[in-house]
PDB file of N, CA and C in Angstrom:
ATOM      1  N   UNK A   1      56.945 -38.647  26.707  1.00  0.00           N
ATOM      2  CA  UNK A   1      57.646 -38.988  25.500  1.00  0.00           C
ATOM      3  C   UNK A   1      58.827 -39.874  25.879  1.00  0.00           C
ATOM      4  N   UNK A   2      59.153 -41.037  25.054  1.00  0.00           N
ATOM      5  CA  UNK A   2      59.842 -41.908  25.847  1.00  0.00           C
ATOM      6  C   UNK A   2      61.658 -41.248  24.769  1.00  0.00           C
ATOM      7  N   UNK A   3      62.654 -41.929  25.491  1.00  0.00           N
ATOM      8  CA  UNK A   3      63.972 -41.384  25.314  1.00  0.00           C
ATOM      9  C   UNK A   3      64.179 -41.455  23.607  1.00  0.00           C
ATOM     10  N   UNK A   4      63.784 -42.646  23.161  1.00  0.00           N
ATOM     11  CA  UNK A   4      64.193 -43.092  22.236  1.00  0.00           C
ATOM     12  C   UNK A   4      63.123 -41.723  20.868  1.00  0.00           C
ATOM     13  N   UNK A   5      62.331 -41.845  21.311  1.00  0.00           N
ATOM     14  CA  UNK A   5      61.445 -40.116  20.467  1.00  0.00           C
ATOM     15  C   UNK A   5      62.019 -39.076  20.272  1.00  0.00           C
ATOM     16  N   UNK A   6      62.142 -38.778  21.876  1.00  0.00           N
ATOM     17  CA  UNK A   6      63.187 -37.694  21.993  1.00  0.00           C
ATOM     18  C   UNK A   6      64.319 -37.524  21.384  1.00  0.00           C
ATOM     19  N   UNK A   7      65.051 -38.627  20.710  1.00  0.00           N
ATOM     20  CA  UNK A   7      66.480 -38.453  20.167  1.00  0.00           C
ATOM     21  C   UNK A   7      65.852 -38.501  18.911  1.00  0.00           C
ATOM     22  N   UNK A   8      65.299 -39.023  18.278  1.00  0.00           N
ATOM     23  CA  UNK A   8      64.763 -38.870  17.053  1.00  0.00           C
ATOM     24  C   UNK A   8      64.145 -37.792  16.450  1.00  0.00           C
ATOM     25  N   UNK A   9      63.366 -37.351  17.208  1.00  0.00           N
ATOM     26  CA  UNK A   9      63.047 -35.781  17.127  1.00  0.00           C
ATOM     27  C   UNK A   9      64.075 -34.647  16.739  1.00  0.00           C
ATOM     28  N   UNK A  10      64.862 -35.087  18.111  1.00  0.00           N
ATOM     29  CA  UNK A  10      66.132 -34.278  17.818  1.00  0.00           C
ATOM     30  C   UNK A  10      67.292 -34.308  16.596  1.00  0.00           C
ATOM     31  N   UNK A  11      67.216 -35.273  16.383  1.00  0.00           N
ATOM     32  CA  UNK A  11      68.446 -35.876  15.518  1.00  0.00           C
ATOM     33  C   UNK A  11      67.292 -35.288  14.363  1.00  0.00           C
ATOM     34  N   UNK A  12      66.131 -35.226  14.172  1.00  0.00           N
ATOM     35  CA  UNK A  12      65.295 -34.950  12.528  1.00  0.00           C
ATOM     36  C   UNK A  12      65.262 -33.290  12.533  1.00  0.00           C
ATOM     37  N   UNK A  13      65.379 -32.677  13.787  1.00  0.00           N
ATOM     38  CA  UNK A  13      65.535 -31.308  13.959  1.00  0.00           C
ATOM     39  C   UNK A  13      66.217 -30.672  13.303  1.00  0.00           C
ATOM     40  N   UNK A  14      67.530 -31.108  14.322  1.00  0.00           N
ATOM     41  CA  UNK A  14      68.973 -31.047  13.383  1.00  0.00           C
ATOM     42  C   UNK A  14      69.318 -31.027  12.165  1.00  0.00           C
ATOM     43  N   UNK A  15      68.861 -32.454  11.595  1.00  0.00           N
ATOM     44  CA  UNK A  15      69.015 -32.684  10.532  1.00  0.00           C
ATOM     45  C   UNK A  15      68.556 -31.454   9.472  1.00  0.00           C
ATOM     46  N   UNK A  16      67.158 -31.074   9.503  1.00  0.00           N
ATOM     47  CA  UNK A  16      66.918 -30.261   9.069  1.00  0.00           C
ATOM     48  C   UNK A  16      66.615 -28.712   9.101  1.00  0.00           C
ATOM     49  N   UNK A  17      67.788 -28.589  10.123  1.00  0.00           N
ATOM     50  CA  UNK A  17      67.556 -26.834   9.742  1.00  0.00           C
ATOM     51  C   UNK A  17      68.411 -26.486   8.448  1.00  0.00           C
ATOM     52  N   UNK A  18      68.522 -25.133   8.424  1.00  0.00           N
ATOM     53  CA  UNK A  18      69.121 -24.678   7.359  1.00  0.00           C
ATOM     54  C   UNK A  18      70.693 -24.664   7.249  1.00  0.00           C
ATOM     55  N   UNK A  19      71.049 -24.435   8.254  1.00  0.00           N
ATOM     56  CA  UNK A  19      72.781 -24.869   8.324  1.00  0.00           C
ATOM     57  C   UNK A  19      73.201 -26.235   7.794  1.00  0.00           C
ATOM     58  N   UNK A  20      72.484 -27.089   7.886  1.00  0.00           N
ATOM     59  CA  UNK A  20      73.092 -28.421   7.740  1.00  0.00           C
ATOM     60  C   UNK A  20      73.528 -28.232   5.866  1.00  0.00           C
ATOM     61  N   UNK A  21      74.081 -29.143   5.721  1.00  0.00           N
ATOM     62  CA  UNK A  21      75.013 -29.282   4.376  1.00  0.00           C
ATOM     63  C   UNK A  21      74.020 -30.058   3.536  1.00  0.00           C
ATOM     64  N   UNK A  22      73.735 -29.975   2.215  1.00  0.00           N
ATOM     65  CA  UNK A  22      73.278 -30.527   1.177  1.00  0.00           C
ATOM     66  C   UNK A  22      74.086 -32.188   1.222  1.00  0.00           C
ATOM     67  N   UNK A  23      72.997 -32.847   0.545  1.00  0.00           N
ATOM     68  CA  UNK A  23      73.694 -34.401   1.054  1.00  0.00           C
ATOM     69  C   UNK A  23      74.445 -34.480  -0.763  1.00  0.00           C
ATOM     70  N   UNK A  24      75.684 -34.921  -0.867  1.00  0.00           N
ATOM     71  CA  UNK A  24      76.018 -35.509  -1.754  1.00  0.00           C
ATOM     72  C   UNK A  24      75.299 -36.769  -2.381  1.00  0.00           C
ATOM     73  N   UNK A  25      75.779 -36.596  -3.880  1.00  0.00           N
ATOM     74  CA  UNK A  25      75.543 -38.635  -4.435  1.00  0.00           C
ATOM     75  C   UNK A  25      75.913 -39.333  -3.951  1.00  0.00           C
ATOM     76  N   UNK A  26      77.427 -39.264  -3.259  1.00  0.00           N
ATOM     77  CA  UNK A  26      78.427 -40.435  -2.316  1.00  0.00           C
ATOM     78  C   UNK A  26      77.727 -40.491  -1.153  1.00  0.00           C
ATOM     79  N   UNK A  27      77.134 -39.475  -0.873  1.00  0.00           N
ATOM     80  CA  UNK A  27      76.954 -39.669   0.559  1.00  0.00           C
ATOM     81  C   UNK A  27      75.606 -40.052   0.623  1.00  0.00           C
ATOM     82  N   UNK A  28      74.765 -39.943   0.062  1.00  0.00           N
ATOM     83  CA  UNK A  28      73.252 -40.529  -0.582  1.00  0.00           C
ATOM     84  C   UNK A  28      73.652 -42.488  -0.761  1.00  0.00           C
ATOM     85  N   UNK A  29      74.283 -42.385  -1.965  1.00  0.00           N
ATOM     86  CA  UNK A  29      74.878 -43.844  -1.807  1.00  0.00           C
ATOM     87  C   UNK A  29      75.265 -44.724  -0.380  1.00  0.00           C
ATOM     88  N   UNK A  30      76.238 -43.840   0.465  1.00  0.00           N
ATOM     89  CA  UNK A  30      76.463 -44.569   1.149  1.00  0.00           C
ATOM     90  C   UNK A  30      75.179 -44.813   2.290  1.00  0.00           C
ATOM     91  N   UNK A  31      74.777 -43.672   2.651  1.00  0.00           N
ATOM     92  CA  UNK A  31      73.569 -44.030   3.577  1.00  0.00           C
ATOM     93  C   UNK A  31      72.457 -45.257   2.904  1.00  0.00           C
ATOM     94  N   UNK A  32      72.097 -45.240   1.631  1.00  0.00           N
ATOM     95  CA  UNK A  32      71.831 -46.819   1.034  1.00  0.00           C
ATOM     96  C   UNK A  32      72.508 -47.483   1.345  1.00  0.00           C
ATOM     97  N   UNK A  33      73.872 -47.833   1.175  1.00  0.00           N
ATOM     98  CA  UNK A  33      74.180 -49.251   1.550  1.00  0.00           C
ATOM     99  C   UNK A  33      74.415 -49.276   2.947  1.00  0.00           C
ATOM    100  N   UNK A  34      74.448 -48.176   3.903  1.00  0.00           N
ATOM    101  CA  UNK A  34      73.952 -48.611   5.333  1.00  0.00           C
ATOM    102  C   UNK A  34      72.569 -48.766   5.923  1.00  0.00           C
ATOM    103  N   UNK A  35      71.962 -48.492   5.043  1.00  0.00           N
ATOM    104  CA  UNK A  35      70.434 -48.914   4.909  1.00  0.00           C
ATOM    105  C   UNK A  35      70.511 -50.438   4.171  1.00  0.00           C
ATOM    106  N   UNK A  36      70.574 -50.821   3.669  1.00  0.00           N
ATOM    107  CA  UNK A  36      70.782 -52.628   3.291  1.00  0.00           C
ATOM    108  C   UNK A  36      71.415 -53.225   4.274  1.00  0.00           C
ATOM    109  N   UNK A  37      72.747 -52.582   4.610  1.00  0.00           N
ATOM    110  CA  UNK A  37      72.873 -53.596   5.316  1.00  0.00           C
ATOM    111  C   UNK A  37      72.291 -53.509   6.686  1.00  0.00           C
ATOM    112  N   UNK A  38      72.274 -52.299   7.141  1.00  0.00           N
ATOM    113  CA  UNK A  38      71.126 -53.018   8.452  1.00  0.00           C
ATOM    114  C   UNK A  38      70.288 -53.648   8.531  1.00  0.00           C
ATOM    115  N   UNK A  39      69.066 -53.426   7.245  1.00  0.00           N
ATOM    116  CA  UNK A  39      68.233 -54.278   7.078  1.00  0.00           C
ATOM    117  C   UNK A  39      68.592 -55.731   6.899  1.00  0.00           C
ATOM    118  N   UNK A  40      69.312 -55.817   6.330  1.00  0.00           N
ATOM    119  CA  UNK A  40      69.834 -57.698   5.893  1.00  0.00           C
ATOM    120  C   UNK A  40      70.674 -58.019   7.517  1.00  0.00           C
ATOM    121  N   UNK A  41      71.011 -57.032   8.192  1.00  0.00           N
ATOM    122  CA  UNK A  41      71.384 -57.670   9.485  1.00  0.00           C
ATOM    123  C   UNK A  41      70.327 -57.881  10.582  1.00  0.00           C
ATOM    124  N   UNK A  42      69.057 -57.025  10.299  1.00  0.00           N
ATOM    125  CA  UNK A  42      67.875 -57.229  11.308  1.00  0.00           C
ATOM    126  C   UNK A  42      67.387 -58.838  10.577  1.00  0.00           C
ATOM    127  N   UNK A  43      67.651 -59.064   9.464  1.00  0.00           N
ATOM    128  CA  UNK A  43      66.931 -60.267   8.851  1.00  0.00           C
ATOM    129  C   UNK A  43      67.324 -61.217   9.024  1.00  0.00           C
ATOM    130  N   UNK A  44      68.540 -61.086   9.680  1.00  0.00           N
ATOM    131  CA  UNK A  44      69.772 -62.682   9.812  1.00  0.00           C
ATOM    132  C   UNK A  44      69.638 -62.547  11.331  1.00  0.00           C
ATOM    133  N   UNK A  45      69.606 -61.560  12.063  1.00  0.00           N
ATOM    134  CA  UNK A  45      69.555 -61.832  13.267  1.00  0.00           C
ATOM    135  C   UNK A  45      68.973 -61.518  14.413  1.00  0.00           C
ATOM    136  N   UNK A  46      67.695 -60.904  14.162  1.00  0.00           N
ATOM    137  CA  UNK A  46      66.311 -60.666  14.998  1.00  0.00           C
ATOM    138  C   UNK A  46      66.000 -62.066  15.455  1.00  0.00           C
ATOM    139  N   UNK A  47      65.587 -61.754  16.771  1.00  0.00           N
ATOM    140  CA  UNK A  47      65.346 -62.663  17.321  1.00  0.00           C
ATOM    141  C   UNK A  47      63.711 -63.022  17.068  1.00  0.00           C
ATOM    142  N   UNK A  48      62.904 -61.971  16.514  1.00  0.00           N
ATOM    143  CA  UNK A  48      61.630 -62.052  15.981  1.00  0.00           C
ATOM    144  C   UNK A  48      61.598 -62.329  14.427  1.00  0.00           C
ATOM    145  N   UNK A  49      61.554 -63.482  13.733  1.00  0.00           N
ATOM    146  CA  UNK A  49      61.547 -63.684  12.507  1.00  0.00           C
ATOM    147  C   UNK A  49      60.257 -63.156  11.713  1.00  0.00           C
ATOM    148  N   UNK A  50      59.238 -62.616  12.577  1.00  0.00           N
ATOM    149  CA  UNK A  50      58.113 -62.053  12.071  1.00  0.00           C
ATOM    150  C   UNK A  50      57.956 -60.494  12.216  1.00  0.00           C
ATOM    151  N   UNK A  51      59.304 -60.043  12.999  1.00  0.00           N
ATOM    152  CA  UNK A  51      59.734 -58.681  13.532  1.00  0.00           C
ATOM    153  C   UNK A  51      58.099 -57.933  13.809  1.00  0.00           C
ATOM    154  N   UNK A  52      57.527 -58.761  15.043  1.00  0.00           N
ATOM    155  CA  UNK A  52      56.342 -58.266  16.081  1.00  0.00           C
ATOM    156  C   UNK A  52      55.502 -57.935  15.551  1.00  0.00           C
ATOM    157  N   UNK A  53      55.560 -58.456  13.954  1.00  0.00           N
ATOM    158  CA  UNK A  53      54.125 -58.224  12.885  1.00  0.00           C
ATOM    159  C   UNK A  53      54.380 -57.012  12.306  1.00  0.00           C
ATOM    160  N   UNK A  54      55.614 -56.524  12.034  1.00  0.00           N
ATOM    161  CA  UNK A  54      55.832 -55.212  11.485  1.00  0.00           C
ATOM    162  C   UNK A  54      56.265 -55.102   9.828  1.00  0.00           C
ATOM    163  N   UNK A  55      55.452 -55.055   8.884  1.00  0.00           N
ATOM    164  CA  UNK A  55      55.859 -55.314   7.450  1.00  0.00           C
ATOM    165  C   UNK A  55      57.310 -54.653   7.233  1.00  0.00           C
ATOM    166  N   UNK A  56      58.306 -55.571   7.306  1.00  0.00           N
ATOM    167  CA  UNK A  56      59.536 -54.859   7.391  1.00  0.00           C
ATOM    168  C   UNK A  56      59.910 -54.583   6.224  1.00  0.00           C
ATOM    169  N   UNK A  57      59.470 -55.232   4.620  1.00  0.00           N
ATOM    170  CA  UNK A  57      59.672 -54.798   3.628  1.00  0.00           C
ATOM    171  C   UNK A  57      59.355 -53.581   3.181  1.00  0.00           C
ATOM    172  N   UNK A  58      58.056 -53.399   4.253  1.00  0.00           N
ATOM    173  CA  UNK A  58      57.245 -51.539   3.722  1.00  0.00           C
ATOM    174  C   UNK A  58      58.183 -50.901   4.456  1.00  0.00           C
ATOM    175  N   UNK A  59      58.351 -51.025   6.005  1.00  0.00           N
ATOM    176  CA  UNK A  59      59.577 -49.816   6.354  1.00  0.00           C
ATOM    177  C   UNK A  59      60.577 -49.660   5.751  1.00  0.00           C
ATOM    178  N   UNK A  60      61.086 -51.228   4.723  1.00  0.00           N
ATOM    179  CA  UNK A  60      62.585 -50.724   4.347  1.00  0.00           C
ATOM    180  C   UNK A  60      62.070 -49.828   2.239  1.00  0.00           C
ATOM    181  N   UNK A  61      61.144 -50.168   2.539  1.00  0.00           N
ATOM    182  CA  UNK A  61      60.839 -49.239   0.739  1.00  0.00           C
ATOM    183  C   UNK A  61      60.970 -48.004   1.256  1.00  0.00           C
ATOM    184  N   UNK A  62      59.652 -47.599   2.723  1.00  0.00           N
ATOM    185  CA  UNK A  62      59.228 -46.504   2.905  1.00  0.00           C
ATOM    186  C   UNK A  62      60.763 -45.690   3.281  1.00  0.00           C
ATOM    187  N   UNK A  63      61.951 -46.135   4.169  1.00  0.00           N
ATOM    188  CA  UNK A  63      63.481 -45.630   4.754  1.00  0.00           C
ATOM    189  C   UNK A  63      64.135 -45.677   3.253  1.00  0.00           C
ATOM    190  N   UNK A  64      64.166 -46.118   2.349  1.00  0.00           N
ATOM    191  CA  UNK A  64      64.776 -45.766   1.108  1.00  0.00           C
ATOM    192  C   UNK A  64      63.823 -44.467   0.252  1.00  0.00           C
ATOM    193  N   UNK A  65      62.870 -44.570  -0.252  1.00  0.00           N
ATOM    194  CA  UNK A  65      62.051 -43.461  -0.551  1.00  0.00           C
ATOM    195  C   UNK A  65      62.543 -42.352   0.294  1.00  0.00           C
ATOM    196  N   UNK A  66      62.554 -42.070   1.985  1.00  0.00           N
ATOM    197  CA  UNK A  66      62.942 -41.175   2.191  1.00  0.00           C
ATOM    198  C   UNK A  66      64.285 -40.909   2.047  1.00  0.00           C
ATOM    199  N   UNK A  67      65.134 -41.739   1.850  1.00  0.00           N
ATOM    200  CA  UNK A  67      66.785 -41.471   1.946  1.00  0.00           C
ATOM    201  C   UNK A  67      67.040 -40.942   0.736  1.00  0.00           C
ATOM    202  N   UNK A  68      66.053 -40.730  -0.881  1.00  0.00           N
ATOM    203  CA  UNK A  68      66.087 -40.618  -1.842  1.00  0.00           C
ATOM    204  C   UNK A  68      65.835 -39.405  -2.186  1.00  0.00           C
ATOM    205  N   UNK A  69      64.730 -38.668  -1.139  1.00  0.00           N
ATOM    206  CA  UNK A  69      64.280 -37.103  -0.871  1.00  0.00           C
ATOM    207  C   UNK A  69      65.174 -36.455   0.444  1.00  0.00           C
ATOM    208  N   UNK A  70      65.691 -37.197   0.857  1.00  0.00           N
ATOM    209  CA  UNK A  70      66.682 -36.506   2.071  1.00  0.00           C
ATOM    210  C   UNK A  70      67.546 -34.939   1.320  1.00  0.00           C
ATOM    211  N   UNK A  71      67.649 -34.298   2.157  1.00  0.00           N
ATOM    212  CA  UNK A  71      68.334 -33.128   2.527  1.00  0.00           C
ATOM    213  C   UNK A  71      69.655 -33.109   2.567  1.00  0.00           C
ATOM    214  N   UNK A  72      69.904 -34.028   3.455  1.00  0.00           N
ATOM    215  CA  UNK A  72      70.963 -33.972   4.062  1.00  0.00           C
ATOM    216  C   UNK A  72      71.853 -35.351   4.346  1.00  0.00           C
ATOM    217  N   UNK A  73      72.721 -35.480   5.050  1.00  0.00           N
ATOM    218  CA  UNK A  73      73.489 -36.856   5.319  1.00  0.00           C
ATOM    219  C   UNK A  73      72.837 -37.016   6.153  1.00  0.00           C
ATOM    220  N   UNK A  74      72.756 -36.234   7.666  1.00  0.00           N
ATOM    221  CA  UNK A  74      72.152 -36.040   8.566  1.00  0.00           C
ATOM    222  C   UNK A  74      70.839 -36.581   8.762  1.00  0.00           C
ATOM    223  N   UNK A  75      69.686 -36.226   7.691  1.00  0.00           N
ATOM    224  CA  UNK A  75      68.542 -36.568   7.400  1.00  0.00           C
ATOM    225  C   UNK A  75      68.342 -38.148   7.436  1.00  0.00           C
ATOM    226  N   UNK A  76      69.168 -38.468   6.031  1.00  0.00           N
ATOM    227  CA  UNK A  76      69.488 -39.570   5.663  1.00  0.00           C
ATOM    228  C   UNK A  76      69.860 -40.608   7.130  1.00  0.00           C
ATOM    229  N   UNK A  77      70.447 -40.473   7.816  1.00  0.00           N
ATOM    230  CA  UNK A  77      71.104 -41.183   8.769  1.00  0.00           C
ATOM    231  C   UNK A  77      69.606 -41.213  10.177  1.00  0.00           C
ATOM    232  N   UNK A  78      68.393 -40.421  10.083  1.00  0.00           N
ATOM    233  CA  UNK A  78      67.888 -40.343  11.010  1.00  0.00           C
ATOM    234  C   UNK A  78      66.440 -41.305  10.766  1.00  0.00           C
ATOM    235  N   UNK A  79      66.765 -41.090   9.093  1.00  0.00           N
ATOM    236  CA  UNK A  79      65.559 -42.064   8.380  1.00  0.00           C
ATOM    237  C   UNK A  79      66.104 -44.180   8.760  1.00  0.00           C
ATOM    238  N   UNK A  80      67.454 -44.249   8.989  1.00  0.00           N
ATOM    239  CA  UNK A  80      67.528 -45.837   9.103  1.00  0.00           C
ATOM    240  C   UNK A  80      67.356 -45.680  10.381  1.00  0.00           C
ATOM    241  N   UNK A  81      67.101 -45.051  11.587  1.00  0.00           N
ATOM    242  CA  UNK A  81      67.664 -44.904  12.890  1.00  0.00           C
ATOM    243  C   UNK A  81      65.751 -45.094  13.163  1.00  0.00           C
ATOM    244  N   UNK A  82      65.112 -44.330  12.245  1.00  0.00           N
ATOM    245  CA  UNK A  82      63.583 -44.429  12.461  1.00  0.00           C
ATOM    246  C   UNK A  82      62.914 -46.020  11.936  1.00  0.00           C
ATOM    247  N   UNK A  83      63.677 -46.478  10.570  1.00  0.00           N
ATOM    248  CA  UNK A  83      63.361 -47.973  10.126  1.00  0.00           C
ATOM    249  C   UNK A  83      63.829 -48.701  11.683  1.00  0.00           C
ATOM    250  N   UNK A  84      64.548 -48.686  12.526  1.00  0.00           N
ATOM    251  CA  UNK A  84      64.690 -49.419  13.374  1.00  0.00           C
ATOM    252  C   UNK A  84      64.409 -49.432  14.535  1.00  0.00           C
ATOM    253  N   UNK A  85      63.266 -48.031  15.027  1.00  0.00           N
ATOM    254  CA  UNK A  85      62.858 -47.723  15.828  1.00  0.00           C
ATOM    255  C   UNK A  85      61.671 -48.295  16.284  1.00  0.00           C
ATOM    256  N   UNK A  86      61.269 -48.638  14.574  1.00  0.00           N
ATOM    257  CA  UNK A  86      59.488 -48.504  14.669  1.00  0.00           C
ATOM    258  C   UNK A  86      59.553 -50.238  14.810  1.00  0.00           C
ATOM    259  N   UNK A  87      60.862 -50.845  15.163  1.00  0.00           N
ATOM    260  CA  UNK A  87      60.379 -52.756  15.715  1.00  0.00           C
ATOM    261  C   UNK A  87      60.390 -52.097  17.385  1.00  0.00           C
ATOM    262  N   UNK A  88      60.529 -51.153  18.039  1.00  0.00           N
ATOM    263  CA  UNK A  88      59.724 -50.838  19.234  1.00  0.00           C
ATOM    264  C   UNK A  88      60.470 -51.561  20.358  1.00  0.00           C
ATOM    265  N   UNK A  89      61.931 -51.579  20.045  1.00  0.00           N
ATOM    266  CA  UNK A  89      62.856 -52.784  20.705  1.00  0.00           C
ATOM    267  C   UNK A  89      64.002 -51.921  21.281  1.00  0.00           C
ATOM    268  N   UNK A  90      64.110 -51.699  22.617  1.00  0.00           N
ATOM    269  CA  UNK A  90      65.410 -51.099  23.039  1.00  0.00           C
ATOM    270  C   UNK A  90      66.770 -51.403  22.933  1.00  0.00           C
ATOM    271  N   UNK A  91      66.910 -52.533  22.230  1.00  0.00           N
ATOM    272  CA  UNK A  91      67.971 -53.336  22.203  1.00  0.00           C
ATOM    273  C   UNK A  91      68.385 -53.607  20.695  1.00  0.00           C
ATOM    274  N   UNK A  92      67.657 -52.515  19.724  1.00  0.00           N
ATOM    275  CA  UNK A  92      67.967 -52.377  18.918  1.00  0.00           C
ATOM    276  C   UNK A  92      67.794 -50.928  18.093  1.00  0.00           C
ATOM    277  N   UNK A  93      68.754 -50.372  17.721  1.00  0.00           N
ATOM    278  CA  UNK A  93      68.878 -49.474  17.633  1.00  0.00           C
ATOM    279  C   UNK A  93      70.406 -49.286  16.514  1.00  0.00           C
ATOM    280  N   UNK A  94      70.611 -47.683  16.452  1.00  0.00           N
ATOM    281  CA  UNK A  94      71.552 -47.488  14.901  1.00  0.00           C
ATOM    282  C   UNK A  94      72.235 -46.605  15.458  1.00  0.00           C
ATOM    283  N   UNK A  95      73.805 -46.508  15.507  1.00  0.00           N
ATOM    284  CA  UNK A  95      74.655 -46.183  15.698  1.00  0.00           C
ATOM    285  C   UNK A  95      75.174 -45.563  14.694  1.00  0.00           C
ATOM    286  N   UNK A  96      74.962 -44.534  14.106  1.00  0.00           N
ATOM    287  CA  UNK A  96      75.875 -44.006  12.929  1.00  0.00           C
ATOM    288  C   UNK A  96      77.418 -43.920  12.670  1.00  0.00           C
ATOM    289  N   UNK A  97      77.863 -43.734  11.655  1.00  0.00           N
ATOM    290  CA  UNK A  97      79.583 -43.881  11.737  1.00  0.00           C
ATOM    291  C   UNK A  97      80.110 -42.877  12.435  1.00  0.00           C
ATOM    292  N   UNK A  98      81.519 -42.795  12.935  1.00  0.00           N
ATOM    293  CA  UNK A  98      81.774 -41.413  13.137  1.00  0.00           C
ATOM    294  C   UNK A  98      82.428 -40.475  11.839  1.00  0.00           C
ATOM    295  N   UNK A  99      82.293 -39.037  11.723  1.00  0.00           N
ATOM    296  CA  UNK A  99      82.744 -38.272  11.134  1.00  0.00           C
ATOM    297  C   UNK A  99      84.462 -38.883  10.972  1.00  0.00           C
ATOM    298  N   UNK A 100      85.230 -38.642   9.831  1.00  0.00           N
ATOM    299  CA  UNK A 100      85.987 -39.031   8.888  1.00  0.00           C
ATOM    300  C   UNK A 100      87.349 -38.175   9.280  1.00  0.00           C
ATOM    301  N   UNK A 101      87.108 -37.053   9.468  1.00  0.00           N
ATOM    302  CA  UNK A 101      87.975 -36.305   9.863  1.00  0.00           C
ATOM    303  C   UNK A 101      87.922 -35.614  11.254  1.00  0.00           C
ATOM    304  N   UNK A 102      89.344 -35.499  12.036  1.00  0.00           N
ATOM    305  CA  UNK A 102      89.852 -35.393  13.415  1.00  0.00           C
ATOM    306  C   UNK A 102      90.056 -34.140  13.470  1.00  0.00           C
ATOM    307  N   UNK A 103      89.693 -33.136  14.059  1.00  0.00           N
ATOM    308  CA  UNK A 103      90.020 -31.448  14.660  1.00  0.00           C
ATOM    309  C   UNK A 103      91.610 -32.028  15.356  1.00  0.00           C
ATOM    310  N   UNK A 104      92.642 -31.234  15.507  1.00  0.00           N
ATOM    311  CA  UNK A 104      93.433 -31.256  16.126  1.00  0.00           C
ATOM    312  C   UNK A 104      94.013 -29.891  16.468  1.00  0.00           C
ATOM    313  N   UNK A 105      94.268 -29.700  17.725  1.00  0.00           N
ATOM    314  CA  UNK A 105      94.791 -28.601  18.219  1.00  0.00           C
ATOM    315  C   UNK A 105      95.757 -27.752  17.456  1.00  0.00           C
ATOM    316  N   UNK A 106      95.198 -26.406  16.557  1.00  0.00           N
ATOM    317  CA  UNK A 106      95.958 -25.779  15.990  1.00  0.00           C
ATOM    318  C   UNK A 106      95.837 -26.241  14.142  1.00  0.00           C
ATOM    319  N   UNK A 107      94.399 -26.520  14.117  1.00  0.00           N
ATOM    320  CA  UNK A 107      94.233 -26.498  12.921  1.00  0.00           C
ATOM    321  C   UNK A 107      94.651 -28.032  11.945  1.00  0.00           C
ATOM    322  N   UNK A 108      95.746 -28.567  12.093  1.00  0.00           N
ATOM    323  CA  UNK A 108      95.683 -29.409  11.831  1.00  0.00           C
ATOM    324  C   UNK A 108      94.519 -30.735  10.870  1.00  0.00           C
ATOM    325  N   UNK A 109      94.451 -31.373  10.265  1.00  0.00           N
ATOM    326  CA  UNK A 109      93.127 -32.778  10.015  1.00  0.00           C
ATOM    327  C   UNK A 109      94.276 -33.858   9.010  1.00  0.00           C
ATOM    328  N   UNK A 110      93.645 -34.981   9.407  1.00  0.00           N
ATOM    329  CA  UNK A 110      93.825 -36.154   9.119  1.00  0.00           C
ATOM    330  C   UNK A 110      93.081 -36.455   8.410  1.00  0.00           C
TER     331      UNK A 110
END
């Protein structure tokens, strides 16, 4: 199983056990518009303008459909990470945001 499976697996694991948090509308929303715009950034700047024969319009219906039944944020975030998996390119790949709020020693958040 190559690395890039393995984290995907994991990250869809995660995503969906039962602990994880119900995904908000905001947070539904926003994973859409980080789903557009990755897509409109694989489209401006893939170096494969035919992206290796991969109907990129069906992965990006099929990564919205699922972001629409998602669970979770979590979920949501593992479905654009899979739209960009399946161009089969190590050098491209999805970095999610980081979490919003900072733990600080003694309770504390920002």
């Amino acid at each position: 199983m190559s690395f890039k499976k393995a984290i995907s697996l994991g990250l869809a694991f995660f995503a969906s056990s039962a602990w994880c948090q119900q995904i908000s509308k905001l947070d539904r929303g926003r994973a859409e518009d980080m789903l557009h715009t990755v897509s409109d950034d694989v489209r401006k700047h893939y170096y494969d303008p035919k992206f290796h024969g991969l109907d990129w319009d069906a992965k990006l219906a099929e990564a919205k459909q699922q972001i629409k039944e998602a669970k979770s944020f979590n979920m949501a975030m593992s479905h654009i990470a899979a739209m960009l998996d399946a161009l089969n390119d190590s050098h491209t790949f999805f970095l999610p945001p980081q979490h919003a709020i900072d733990m600080i020693l003694g309770g504390s958040t920002r």
